[in-house]
PDB file of N, CA and C in Angstrom:
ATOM      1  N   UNK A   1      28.437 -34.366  -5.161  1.00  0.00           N
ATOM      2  CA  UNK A   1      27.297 -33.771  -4.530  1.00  0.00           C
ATOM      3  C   UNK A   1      26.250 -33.454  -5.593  1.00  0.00           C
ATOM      4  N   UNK A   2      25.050 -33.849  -5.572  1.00  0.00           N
ATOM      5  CA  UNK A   2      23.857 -33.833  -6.870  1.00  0.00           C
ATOM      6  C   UNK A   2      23.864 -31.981  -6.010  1.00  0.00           C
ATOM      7  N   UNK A   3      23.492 -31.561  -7.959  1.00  0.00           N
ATOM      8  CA  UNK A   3      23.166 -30.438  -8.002  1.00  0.00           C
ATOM      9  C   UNK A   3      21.612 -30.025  -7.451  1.00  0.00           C
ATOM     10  N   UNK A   4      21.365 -28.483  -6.999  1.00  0.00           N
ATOM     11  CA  UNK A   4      19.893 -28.328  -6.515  1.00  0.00           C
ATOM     12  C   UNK A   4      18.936 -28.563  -7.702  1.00  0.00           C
ATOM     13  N   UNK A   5      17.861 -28.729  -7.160  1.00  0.00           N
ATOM     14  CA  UNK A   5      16.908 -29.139  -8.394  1.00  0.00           C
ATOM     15  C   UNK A   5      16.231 -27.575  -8.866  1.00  0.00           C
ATOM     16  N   UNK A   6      16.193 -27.177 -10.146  1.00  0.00           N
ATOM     17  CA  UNK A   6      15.313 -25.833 -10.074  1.00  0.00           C
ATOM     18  C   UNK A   6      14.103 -26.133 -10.232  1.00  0.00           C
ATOM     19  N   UNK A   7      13.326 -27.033 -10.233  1.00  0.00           N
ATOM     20  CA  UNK A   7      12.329 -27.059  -9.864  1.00  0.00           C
ATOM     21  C   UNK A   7      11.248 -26.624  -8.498  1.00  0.00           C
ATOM     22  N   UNK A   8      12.217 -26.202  -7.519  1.00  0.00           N
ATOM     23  CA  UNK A   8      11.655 -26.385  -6.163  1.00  0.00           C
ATOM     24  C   UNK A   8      12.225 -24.821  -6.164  1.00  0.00           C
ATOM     25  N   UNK A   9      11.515 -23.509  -5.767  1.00  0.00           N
ATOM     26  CA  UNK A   9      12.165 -22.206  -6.038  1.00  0.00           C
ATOM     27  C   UNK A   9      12.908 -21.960  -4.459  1.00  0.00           C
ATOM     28  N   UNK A  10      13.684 -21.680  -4.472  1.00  0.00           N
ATOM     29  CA  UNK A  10      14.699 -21.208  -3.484  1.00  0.00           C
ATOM     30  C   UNK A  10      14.493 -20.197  -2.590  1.00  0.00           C
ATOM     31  N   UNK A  11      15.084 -19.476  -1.431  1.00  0.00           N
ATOM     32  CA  UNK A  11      14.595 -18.348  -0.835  1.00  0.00           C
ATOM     33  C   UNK A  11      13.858 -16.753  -1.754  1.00  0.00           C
ATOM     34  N   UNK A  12      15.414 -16.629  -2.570  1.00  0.00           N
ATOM     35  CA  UNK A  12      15.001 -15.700  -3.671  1.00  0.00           C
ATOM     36  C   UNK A  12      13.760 -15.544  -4.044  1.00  0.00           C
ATOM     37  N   UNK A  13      12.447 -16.382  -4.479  1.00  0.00           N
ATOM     38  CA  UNK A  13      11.650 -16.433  -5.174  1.00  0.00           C
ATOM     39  C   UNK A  13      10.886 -16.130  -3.995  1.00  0.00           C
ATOM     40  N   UNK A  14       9.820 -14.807  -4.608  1.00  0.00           N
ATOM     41  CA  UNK A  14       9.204 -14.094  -3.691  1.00  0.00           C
ATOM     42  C   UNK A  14       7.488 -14.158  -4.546  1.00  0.00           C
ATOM     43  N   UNK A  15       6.432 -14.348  -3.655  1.00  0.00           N
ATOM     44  CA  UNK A  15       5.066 -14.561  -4.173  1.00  0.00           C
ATOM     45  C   UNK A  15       4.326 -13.435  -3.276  1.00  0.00           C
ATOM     46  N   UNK A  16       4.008 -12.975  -3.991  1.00  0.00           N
ATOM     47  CA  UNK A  16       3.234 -11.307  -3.720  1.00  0.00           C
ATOM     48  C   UNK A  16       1.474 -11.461  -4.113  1.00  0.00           C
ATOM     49  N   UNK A  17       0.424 -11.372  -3.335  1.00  0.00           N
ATOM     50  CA  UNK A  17      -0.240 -11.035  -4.055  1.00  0.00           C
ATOM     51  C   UNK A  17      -1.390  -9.213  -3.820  1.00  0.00           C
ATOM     52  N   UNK A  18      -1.440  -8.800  -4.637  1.00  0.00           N
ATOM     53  CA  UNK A  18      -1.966  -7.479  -4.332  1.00  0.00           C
ATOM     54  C   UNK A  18      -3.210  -7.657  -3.471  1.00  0.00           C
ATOM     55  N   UNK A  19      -2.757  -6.526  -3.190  1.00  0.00           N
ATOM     56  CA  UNK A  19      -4.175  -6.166  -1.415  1.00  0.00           C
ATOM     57  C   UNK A  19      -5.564  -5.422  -2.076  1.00  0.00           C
ATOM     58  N   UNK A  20      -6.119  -6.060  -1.755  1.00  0.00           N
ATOM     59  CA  UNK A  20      -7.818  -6.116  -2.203  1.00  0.00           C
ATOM     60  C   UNK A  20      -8.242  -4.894  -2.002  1.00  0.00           C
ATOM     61  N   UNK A  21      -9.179  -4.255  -2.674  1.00  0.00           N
ATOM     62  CA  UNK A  21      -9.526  -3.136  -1.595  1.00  0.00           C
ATOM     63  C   UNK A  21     -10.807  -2.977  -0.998  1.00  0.00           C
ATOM     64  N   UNK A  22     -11.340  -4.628  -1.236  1.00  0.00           N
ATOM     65  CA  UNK A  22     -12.513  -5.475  -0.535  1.00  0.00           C
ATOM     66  C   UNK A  22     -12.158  -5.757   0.788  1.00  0.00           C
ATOM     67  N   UNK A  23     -10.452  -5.518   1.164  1.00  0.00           N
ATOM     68  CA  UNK A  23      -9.642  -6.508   2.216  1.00  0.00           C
ATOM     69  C   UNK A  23     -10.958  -6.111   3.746  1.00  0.00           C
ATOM     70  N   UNK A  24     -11.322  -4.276   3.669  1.00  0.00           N
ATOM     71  CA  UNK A  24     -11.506  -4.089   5.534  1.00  0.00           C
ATOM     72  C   UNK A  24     -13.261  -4.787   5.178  1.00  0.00           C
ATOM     73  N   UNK A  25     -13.536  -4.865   3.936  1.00  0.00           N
ATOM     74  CA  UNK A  25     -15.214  -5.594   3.940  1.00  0.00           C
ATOM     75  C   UNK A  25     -15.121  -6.599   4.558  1.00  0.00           C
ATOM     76  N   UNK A  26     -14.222  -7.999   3.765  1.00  0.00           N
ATOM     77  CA  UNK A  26     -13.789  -8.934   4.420  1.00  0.00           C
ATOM     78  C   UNK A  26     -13.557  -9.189   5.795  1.00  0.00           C
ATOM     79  N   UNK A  27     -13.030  -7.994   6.847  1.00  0.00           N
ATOM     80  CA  UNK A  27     -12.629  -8.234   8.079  1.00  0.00           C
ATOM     81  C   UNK A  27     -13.930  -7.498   8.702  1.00  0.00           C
ATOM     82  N   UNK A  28     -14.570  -6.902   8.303  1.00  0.00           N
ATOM     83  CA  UNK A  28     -16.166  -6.472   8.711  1.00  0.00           C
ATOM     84  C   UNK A  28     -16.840  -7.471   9.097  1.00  0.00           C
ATOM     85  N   UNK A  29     -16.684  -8.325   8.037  1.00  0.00           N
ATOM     86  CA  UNK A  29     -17.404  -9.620   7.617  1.00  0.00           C
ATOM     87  C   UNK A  29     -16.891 -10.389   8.600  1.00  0.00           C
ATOM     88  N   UNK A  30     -15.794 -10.807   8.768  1.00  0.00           N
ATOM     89  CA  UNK A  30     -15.123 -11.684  10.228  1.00  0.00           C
ATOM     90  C   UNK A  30     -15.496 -10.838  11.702  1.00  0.00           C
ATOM     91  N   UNK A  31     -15.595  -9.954  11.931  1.00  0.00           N
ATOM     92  CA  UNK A  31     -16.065  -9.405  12.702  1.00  0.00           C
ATOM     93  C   UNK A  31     -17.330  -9.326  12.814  1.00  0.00           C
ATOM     94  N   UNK A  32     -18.397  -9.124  12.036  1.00  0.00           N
ATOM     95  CA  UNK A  32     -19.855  -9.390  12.218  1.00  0.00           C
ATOM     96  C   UNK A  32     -20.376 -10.846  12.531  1.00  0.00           C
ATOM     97  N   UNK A  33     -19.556 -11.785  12.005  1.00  0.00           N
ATOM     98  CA  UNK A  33     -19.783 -13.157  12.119  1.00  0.00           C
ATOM     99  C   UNK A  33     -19.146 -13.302  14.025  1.00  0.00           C
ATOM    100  N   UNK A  34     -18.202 -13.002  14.150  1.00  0.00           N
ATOM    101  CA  UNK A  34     -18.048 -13.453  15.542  1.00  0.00           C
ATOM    102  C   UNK A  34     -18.897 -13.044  16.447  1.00  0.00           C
ATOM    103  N   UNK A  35     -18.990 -11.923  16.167  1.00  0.00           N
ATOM    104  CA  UNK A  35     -20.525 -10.791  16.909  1.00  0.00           C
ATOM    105  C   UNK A  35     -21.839 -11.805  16.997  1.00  0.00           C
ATOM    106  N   UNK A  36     -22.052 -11.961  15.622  1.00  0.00           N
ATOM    107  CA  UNK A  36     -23.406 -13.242  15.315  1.00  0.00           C
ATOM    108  C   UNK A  36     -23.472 -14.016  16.408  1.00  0.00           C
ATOM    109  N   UNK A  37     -22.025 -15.097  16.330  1.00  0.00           N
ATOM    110  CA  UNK A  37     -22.047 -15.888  17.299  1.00  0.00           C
ATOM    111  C   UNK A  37     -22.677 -15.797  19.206  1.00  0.00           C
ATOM    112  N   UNK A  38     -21.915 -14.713  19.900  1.00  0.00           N
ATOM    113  CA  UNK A  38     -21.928 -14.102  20.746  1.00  0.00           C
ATOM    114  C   UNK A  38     -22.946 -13.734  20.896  1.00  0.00           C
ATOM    115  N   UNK A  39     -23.446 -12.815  20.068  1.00  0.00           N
ATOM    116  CA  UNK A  39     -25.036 -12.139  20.127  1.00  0.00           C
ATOM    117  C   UNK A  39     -25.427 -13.724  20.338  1.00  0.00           C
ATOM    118  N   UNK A  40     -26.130 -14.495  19.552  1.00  0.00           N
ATOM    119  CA  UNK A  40     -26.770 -15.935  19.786  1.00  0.00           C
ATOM    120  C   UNK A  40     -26.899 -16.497  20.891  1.00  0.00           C
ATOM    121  N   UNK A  41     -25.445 -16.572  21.430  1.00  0.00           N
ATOM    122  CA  UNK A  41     -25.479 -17.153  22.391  1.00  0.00           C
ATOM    123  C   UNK A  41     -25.923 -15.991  24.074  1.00  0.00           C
ATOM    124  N   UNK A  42     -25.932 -15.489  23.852  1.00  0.00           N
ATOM    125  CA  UNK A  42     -26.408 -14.404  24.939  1.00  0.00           C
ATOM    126  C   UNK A  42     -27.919 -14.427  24.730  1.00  0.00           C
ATOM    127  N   UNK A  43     -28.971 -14.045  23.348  1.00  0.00           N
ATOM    128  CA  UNK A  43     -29.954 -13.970  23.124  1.00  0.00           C
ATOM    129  C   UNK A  43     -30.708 -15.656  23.613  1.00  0.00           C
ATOM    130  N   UNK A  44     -29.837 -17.025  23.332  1.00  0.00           N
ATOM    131  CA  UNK A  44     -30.195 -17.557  23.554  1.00  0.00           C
ATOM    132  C   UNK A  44     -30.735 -18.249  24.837  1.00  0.00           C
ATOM    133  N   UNK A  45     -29.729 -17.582  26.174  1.00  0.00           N
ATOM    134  CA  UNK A  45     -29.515 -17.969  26.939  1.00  0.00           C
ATOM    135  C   UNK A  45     -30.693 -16.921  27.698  1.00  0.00           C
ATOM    136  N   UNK A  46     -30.784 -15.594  27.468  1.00  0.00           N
ATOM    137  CA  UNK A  46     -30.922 -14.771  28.177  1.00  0.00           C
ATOM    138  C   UNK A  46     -32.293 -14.301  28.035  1.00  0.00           C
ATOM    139  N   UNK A  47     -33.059 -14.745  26.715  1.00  0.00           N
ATOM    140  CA  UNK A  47     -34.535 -14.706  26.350  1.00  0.00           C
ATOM    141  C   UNK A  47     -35.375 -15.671  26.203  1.00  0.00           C
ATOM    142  N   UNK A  48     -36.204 -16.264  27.445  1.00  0.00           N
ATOM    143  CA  UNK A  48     -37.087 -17.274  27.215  1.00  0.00           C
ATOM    144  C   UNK A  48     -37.857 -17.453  25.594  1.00  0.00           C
ATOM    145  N   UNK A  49     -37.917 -16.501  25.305  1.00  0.00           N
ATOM    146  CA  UNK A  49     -39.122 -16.574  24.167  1.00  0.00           C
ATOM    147  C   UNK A  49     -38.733 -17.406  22.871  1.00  0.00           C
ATOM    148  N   UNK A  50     -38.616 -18.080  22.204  1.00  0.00           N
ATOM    149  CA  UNK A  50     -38.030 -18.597  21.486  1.00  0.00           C
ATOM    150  C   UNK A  50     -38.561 -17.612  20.035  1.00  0.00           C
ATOM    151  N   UNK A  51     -39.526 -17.070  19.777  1.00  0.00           N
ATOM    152  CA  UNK A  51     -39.950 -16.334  18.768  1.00  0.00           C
ATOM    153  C   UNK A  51     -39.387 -14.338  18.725  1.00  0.00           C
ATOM    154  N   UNK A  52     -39.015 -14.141  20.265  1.00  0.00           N
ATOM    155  CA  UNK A  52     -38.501 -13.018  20.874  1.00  0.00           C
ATOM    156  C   UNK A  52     -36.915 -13.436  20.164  1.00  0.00           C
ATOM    157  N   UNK A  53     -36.216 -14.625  20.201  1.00  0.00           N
ATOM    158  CA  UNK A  53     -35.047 -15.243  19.991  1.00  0.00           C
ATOM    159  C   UNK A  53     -34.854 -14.930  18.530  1.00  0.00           C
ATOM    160  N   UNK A  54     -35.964 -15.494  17.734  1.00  0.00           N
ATOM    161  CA  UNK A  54     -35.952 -14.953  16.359  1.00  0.00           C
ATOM    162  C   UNK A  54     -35.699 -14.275  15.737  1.00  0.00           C
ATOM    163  N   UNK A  55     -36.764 -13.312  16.907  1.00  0.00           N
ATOM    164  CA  UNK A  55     -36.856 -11.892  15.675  1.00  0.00           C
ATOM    165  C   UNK A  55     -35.502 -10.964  16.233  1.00  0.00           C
ATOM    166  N   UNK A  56     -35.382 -11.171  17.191  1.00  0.00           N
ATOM    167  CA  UNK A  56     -33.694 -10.375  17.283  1.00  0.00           C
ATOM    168  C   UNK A  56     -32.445 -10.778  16.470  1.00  0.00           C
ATOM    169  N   UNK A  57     -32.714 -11.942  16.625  1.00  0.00           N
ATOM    170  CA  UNK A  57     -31.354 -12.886  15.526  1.00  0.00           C
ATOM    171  C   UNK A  57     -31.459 -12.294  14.560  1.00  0.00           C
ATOM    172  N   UNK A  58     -33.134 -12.706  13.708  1.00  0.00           N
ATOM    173  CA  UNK A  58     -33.016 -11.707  12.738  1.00  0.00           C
ATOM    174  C   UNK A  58     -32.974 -10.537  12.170  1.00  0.00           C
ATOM    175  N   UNK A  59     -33.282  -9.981  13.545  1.00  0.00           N
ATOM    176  CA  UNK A  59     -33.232  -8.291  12.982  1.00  0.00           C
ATOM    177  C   UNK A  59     -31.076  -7.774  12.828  1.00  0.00           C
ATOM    178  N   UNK A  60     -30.537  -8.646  13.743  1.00  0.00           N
ATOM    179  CA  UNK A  60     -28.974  -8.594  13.549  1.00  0.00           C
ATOM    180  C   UNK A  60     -28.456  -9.062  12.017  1.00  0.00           C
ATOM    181  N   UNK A  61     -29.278 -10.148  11.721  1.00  0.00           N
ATOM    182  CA  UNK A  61     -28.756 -10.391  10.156  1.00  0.00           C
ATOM    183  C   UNK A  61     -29.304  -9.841   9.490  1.00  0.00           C
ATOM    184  N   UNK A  62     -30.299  -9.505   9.377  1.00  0.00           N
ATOM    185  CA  UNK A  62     -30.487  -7.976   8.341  1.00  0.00           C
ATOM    186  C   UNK A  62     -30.133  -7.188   8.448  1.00  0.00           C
ATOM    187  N   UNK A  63     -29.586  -6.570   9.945  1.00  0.00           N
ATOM    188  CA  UNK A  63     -28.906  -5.187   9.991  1.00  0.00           C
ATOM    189  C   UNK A  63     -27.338  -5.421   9.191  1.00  0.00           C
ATOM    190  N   UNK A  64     -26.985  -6.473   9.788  1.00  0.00           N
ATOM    191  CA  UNK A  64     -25.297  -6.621   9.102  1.00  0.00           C
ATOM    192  C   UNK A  64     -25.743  -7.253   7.405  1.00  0.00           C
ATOM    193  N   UNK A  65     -26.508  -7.636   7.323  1.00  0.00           N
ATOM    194  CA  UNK A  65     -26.666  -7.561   5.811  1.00  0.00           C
ATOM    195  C   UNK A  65     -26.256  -6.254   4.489  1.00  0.00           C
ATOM    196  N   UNK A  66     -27.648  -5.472   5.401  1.00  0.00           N
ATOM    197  CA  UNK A  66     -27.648  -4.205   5.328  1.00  0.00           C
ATOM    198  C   UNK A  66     -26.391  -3.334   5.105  1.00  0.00           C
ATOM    199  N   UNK A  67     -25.368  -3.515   6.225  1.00  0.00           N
ATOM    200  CA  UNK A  67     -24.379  -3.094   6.541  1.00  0.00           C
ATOM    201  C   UNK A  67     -23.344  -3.426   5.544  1.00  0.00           C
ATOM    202  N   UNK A  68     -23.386  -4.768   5.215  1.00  0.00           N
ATOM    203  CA  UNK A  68     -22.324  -5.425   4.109  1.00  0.00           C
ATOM    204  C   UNK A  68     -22.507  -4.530   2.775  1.00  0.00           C
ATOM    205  N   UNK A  69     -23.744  -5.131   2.230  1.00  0.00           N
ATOM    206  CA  UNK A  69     -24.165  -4.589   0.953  1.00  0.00           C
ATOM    207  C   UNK A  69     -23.841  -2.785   0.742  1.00  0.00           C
ATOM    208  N   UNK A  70     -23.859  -2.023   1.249  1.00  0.00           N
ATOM    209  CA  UNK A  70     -23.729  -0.567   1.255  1.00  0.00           C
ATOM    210  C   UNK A  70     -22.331  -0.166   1.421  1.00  0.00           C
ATOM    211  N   UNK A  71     -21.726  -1.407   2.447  1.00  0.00           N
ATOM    212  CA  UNK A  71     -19.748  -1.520   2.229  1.00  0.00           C
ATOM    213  C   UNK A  71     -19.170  -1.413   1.222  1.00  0.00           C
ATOM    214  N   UNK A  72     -19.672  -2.625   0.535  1.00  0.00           N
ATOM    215  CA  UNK A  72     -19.527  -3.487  -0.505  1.00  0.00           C
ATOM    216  C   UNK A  72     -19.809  -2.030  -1.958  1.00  0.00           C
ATOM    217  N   UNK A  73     -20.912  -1.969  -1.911  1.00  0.00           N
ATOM    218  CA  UNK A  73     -21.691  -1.029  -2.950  1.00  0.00           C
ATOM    219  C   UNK A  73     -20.462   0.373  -2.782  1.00  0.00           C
ATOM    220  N   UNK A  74     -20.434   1.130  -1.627  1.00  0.00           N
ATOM    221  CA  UNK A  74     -19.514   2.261  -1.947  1.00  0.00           C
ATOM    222  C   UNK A  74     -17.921   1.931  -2.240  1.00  0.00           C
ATOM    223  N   UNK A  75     -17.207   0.731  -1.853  1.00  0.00           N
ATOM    224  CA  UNK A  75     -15.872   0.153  -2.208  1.00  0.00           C
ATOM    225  C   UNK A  75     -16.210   0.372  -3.803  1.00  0.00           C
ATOM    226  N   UNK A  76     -16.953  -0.589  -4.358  1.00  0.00           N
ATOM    227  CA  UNK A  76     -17.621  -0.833  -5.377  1.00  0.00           C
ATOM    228  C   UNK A  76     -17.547   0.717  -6.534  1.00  0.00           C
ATOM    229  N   UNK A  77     -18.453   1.389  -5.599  1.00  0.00           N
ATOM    230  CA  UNK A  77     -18.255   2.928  -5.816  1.00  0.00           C
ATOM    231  C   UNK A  77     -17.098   3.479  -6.514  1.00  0.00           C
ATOM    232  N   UNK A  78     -15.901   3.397  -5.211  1.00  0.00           N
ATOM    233  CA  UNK A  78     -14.928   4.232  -5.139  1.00  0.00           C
ATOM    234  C   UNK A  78     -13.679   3.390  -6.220  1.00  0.00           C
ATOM    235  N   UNK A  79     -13.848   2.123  -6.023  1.00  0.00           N
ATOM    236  CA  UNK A  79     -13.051   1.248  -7.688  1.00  0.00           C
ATOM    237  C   UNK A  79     -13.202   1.825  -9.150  1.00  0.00           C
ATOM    238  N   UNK A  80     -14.593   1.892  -8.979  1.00  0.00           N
ATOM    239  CA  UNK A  80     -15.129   2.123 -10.819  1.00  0.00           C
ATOM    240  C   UNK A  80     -14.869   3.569 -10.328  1.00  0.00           C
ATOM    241  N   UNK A  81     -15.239   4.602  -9.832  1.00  0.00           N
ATOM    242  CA  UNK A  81     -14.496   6.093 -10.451  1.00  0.00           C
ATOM    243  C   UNK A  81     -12.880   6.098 -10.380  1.00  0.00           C
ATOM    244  N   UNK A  82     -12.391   5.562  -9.569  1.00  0.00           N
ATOM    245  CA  UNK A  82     -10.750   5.317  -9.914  1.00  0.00           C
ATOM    246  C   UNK A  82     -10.558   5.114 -11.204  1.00  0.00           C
ATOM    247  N   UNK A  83     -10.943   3.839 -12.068  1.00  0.00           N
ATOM    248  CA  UNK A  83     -11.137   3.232 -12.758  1.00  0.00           C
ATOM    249  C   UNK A  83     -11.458   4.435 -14.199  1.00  0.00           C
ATOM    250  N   UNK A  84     -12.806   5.157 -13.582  1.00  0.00           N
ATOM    251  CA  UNK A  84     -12.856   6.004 -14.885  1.00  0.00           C
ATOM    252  C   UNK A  84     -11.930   7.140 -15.143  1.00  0.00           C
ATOM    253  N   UNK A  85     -11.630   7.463 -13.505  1.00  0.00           N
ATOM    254  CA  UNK A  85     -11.024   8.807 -14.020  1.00  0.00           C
ATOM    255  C   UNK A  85      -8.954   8.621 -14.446  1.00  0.00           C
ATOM    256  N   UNK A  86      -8.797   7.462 -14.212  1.00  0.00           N
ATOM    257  CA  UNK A  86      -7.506   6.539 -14.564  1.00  0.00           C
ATOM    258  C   UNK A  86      -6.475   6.789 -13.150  1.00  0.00           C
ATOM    259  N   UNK A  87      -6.780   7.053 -11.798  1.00  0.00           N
ATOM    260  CA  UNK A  87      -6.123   7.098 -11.078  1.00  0.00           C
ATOM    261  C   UNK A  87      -6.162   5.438 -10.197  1.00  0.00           C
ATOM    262  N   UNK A  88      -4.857   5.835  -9.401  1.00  0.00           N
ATOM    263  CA  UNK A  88      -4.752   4.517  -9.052  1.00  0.00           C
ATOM    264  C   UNK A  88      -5.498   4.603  -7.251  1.00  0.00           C
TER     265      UNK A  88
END
Protein backbone atom coordinates (compact mmCIF):
# COMPACT_ATOMS: atom_id res chain seq x y z
CA UNK A 1 0.00 0.00 0.00
CA UNK A 2 1.98 3.48 -1.15
CA UNK A 3 2.41 5.58 1.80
CA UNK A 4 0.27 9.14 2.20
CA UNK A 5 1.98 11.84 0.50
CA UNK A 6 2.88 14.82 3.07
CA UNK A 7 2.62 17.03 0.73
CA UNK A 8 -1.19 17.32 0.60
CA UNK A 9 -2.02 18.44 4.57
CA UNK A 10 -4.46 16.11 6.17
CA UNK A 11 -7.58 16.89 8.39
CA UNK A 12 -5.23 17.98 11.31
CA UNK A 13 -3.95 20.98 9.49
CA UNK A 14 -6.05 23.87 10.43
CA UNK A 15 -5.88 27.54 8.40
CA UNK A 16 -7.08 30.38 10.56
CA UNK A 17 -7.13 33.70 9.44
CA UNK A 18 -7.65 36.67 12.01
CA UNK A 19 -10.95 38.73 11.93
CA UNK A 20 -10.53 42.19 10.61
CA UNK A 21 -11.82 44.79 12.55
CA UNK A 22 -12.72 46.44 9.09
CA UNK A 23 -14.96 43.00 8.96
CA UNK A 24 -18.82 45.10 9.98
CA UNK A 25 -17.34 48.15 7.32
CA UNK A 26 -17.07 45.50 4.81
CA UNK A 27 -20.67 44.14 5.45
CA UNK A 28 -21.94 47.93 5.54
CA UNK A 29 -20.42 48.03 2.32
CA UNK A 30 -22.39 44.75 1.04
CA UNK A 31 -25.31 46.09 2.41
CA UNK A 32 -25.20 49.62 0.96
CA UNK A 33 -24.42 48.13 -2.41
CA UNK A 34 -27.56 45.90 -2.42
CA UNK A 35 -29.60 48.96 -1.18
CA UNK A 36 -27.87 50.89 -4.36
CA UNK A 37 -29.22 48.33 -6.46
CA UNK A 38 -32.90 48.36 -5.23
CA UNK A 39 -32.94 52.04 -4.63
CA UNK A 40 -32.09 52.22 -8.72
CA UNK A 41 -34.30 50.17 -9.64
CA UNK A 42 -37.37 51.67 -7.85
CA UNK A 43 -36.01 55.35 -8.65
CA UNK A 44 -35.81 54.13 -12.05
CA UNK A 45 -38.98 52.82 -12.58
CA UNK A 46 -40.90 55.13 -10.41
CA UNK A 47 -39.46 58.73 -11.58
CA UNK A 48 -40.09 59.93 -15.04
CA UNK A 49 -37.42 62.53 -14.84
CA UNK A 50 -34.33 61.18 -15.89
CA UNK A 51 -32.25 64.23 -14.27
CA UNK A 52 -34.78 63.85 -10.95
CA UNK A 53 -33.19 59.99 -11.46
CA UNK A 54 -29.77 61.50 -11.10
CA UNK A 55 -29.73 63.60 -8.60
CA UNK A 56 -31.28 61.05 -6.16
CA UNK A 57 -28.89 58.23 -7.27
CA UNK A 58 -26.53 60.63 -6.51
CA UNK A 59 -27.40 62.10 -3.54
CA UNK A 60 -27.50 58.02 -2.17
CA UNK A 61 -23.84 57.67 -3.27
CA UNK A 62 -22.65 60.45 -1.55
CA UNK A 63 -24.62 59.82 1.40
CA UNK A 64 -23.15 56.13 1.67
CA UNK A 65 -19.89 57.53 0.69
CA UNK A 66 -20.11 59.79 3.39
CA UNK A 67 -21.19 57.04 5.56
CA UNK A 68 -18.20 54.66 4.59
CA UNK A 69 -15.43 57.16 5.01
CA UNK A 70 -16.41 58.25 8.79
CA UNK A 71 -16.82 54.11 9.40
CA UNK A 72 -13.77 53.59 8.06
CA UNK A 73 -12.02 56.88 9.73
CA UNK A 74 -13.38 56.00 13.46
CA UNK A 75 -12.41 51.92 13.05
CA UNK A 76 -9.29 53.63 11.85
CA UNK A 77 -9.60 55.72 15.06
CA UNK A 78 -10.18 53.08 17.50
CA UNK A 79 -6.97 50.63 15.88
CA UNK A 80 -4.26 53.35 16.23
CA UNK A 81 -5.27 54.24 20.03
CA UNK A 82 -5.31 50.45 20.77
CA UNK A 83 -2.18 50.45 19.09
CA UNK A 84 -0.76 53.41 21.18
CA UNK A 85 -1.94 52.68 24.35
CA UNK A 86 -0.67 48.69 23.78
CA UNK A 87 -4.05 47.10 24.40
CA UNK A 88 -5.44 44.54 22.36
Amino acid sequence: MPEKSRSVPGKSAKFAVAASPFNPVKLELGIILVVALLWAAVVTTWVPSVMVQMALLALYGIGAMVWLVRRTAKVSRHEASKLRDGTS
